[in-house]
C-alpha atoms as a PDB file:
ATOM      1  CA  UNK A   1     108.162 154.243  96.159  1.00  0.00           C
ATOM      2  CA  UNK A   2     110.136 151.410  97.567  1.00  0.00           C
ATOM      3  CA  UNK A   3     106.699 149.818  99.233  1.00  0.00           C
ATOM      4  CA  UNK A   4     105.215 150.142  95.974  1.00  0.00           C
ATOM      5  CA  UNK A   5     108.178 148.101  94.276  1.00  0.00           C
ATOM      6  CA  UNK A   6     108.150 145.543  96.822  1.00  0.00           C
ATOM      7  CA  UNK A   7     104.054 144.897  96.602  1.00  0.00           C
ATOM      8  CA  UNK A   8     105.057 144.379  92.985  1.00  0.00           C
ATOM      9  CA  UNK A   9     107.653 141.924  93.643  1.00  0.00           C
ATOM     10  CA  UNK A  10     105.519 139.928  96.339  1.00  0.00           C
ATOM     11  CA  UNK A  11     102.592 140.201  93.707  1.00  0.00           C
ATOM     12  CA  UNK A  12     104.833 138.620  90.803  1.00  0.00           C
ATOM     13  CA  UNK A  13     106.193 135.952  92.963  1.00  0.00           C
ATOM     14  CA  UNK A  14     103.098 135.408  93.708  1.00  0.00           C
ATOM     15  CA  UNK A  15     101.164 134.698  90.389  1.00  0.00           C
ATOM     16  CA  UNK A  16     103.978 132.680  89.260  1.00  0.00           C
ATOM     17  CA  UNK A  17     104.213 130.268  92.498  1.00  0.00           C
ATOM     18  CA  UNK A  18     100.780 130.565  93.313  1.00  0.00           C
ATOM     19  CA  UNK A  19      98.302 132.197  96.388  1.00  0.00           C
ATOM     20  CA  UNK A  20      98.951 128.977  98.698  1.00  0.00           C
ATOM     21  CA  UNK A  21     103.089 129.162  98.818  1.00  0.00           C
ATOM     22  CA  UNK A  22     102.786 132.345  99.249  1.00  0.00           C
ATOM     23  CA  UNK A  23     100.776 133.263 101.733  1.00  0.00           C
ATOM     24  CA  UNK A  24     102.787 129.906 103.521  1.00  0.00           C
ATOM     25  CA  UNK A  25     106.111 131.889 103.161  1.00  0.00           C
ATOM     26  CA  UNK A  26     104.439 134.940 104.315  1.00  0.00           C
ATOM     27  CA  UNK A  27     103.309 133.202 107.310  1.00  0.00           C
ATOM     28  CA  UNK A  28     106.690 131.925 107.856  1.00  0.00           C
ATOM     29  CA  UNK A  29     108.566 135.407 107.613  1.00  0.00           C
ATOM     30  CA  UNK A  30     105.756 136.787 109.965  1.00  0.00           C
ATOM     31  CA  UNK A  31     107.331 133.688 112.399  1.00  0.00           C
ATOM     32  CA  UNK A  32     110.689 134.702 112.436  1.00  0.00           C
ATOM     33  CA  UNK A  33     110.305 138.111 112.829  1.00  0.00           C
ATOM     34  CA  UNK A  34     108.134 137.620 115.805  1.00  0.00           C
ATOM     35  CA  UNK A  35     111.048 135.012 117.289  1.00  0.00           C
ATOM     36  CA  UNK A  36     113.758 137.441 116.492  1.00  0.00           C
ATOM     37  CA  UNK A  37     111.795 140.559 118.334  1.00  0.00           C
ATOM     38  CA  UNK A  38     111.092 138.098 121.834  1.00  0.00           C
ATOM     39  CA  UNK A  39     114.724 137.317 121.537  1.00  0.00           C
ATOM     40  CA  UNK A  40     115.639 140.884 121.392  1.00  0.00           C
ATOM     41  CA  UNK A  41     113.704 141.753 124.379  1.00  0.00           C
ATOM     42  CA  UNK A  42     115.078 139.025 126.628  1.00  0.00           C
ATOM     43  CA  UNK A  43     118.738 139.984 126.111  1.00  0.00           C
END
């Protein structure tokens, strides 16, 4: 259920920022958590 609520979420934000910012700030979280998970593994 709480996948569901956050596709809805992503999908509002989404239609009312537009395709393009999004898929910008999804890039951009995608980023960080791959920066945060080689940090992780060098400690």
């Amino acid at each position: 259920m709480g996948n569901s609520i956050k596709t809805w979420f992503f999908e509002l934000i989404e239609d009312a920022i537009g395709s393009k910012a999004m898929r910008k700030f999804k890039e951009e979280e995608e980023k960080k958590t791959k920066e945060s998970k080689i940090k992780k593994r060098h400690q």
